[in-house]
Protein backbone atom coordinates (compact mmCIF):
# COMPACT_ATOMS: atom_id res chain seq x y z
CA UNK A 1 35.97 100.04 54.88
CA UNK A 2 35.64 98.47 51.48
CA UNK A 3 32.88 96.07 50.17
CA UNK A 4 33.80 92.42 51.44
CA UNK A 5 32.81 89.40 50.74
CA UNK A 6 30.89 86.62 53.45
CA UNK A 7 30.85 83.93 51.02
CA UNK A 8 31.99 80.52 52.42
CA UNK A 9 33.79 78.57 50.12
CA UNK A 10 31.30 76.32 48.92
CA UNK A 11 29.36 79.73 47.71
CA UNK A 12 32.17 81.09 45.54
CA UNK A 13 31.85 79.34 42.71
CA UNK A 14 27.94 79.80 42.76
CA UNK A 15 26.62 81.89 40.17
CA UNK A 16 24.09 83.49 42.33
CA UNK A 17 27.42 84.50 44.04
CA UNK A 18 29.20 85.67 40.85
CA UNK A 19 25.98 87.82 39.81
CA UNK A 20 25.99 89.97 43.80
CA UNK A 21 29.81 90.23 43.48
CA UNK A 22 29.28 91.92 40.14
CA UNK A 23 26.98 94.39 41.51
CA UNK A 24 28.72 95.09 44.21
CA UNK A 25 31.74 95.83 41.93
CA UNK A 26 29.83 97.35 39.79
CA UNK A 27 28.58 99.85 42.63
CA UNK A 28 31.88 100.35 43.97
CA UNK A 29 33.39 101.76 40.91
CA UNK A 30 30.20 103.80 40.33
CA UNK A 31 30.90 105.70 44.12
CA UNK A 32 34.72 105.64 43.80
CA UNK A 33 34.80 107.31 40.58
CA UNK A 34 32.63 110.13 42.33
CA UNK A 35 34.58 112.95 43.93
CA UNK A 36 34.61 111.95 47.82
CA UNK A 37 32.70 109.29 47.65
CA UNK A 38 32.93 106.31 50.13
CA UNK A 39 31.50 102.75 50.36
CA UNK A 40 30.99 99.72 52.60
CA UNK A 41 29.14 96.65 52.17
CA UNK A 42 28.90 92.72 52.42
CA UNK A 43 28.09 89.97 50.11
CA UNK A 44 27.80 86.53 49.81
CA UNK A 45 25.20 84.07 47.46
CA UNK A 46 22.40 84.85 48.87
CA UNK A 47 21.87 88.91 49.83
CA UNK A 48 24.17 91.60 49.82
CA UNK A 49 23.80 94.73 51.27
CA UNK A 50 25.97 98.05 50.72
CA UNK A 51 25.57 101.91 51.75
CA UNK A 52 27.61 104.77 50.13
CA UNK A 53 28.22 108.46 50.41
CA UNK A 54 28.83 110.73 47.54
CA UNK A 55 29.28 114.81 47.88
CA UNK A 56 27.81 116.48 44.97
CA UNK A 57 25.45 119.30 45.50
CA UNK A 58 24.30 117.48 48.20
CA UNK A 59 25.66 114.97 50.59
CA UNK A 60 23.59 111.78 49.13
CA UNK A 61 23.38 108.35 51.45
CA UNK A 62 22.82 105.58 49.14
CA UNK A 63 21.57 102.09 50.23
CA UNK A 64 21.58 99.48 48.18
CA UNK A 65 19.94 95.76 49.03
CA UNK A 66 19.32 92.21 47.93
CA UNK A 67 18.17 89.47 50.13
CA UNK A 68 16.65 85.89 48.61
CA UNK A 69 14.72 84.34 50.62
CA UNK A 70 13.70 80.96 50.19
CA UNK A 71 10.53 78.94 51.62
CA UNK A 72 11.77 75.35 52.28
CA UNK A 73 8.38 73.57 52.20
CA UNK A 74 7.01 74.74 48.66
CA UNK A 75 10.80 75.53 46.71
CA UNK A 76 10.01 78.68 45.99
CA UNK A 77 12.79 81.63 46.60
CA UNK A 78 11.53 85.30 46.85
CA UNK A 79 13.94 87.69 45.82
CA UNK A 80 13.76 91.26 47.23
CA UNK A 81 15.96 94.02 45.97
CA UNK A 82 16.22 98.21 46.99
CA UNK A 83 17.99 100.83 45.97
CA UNK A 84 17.44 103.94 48.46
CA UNK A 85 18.52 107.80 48.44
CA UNK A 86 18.49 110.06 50.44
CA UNK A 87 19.64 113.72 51.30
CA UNK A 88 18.27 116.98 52.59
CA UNK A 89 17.09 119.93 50.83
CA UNK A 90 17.10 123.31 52.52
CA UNK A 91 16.03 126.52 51.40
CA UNK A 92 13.34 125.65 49.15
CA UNK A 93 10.17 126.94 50.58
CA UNK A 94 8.45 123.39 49.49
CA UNK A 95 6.01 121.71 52.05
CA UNK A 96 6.22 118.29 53.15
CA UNK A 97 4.90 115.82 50.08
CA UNK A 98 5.00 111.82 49.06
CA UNK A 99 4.58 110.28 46.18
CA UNK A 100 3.99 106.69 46.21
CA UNK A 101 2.04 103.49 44.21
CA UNK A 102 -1.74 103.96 44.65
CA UNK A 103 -3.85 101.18 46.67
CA UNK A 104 -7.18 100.21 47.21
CA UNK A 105 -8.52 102.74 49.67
CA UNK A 106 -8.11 105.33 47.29
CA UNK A 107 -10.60 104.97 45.48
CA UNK A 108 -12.60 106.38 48.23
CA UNK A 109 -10.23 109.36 49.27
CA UNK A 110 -8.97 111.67 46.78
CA UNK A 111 -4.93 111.88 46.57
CA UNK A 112 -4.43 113.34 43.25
CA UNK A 113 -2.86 110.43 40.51
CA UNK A 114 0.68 111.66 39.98
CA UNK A 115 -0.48 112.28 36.00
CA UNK A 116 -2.16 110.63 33.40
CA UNK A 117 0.69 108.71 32.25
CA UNK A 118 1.21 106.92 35.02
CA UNK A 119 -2.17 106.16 36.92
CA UNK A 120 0.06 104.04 39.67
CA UNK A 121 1.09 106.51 41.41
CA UNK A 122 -0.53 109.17 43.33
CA UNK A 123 0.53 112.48 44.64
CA UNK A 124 -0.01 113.19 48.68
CA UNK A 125 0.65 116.98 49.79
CA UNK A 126 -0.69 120.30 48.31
CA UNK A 127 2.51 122.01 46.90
CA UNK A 128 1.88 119.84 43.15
CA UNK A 129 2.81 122.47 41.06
CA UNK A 130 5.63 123.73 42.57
CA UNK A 131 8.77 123.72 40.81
CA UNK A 132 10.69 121.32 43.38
CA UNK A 133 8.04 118.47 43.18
CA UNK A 134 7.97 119.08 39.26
CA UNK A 135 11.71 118.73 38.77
CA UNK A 136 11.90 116.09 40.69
CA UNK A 137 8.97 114.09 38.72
CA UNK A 138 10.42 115.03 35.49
CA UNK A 139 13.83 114.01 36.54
CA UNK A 140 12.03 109.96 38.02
CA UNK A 141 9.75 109.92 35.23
CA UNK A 142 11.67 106.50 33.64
CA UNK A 143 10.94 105.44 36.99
CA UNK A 144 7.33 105.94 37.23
CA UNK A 145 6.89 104.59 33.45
CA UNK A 146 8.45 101.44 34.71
CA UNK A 147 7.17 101.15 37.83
CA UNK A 148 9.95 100.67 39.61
CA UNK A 149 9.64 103.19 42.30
CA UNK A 150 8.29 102.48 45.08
CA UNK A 151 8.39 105.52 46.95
CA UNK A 152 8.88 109.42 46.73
CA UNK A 153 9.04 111.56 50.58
CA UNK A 154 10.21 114.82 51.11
CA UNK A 155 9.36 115.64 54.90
CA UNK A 156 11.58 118.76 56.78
CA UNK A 157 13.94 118.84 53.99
CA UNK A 158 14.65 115.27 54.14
CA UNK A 159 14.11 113.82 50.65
CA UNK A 160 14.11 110.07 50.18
CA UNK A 161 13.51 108.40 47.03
CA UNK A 162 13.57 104.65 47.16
CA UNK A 163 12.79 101.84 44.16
CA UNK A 164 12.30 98.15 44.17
CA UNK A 165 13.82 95.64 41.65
CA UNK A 166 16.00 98.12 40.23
CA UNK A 167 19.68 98.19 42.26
CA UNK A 168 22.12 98.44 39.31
CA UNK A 169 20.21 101.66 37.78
CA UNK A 170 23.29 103.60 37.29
CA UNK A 171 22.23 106.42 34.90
CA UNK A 172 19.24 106.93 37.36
CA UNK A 173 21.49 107.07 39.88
CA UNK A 174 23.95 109.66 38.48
CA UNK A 175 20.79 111.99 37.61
CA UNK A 176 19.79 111.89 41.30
CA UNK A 177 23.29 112.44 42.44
CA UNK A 178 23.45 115.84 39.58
CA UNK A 179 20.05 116.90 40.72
CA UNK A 180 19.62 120.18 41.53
CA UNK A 181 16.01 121.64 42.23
């Protein structure tokens, strides 16, 4: 099923409209182009939401989402965006980790900060210097620079890598997709 658009007509010539149509385009080029890879989504003016397949390496499940919300009473919209992957690993011999942004109550535990380039983040788990975890850091380091991701879990094999703000990162996305640890 192809990407489709929800818009009613009073939407289409919005340019909030115009702007999700383009990244929805935009996306389903990106997956198309890839060998076997398959997408379905909606859109209209105000969200979209899309979720892809592509075969590489690994079978990758992409989600990609933008909702606006808007708060009638003070005028003010709130825009959230996501851009999600995930896929399993096997046969790594990697335990369970997460990386994620740090928050207040660390300051009183000790999760180890992810480096000290990027203080934001922190690093949960006790496999840190293994090679998969490394790769993997090197490989999202534009990521962590910019802040952008929210999120890093690898739990029995499952990896999931998820950032805000950022759904039309396409070179990010095509050096997940290639990644091999």
């Amino acid at each position: 099923m192809p990407i489709e658009s929800h818009a009613t007509n009073a939407e289409l010539d919005s340019p909030f409209y115009l702007a999700n149509q383009k990244v929805c385009k935009a996306w389903e080029a990106f997956v198309l182009e890839k060998d076997g890879g398959t997408i379905r989504g909606k859109y209209n003016a105000w969200s979209f939401g899309l979720k892809a397949e592509i075969k590489n390496h690994y079978t990758w499940n992409i989600e990609v989402r933008k909702s606006t919300q808007t708060n009638t009473g003070h005028g003010k919209s709130i825009v959230v965006e996501f851009l999600k992957f995930n896929t399993r690993i096997n046969n790594i011999a990697c335990e369970d980790f997460h990386i994620r942004k740090s928050k207040f109550l660390d300051l009183f535990t000790s999760p180890k900060m992810l480096d000290n380039k990027t203080k934001v983040y922190r690093f949960i788990g006790n496999n840190r210097n293994h090679s998969f975890p490394t790769k993997l850091i090197g490989l999202l380091a534009e990521g962590f620079e910019n802040e952008s991701i929210y999120g890093v879990i690898f739990k029995k094999a499952e990896l999931t890598i998820t950032f805000h703000n950022k759904n039309d990162w396409f070179t990010m996305a095509d050096n997940i997709i290639g990644f091999k640890p």
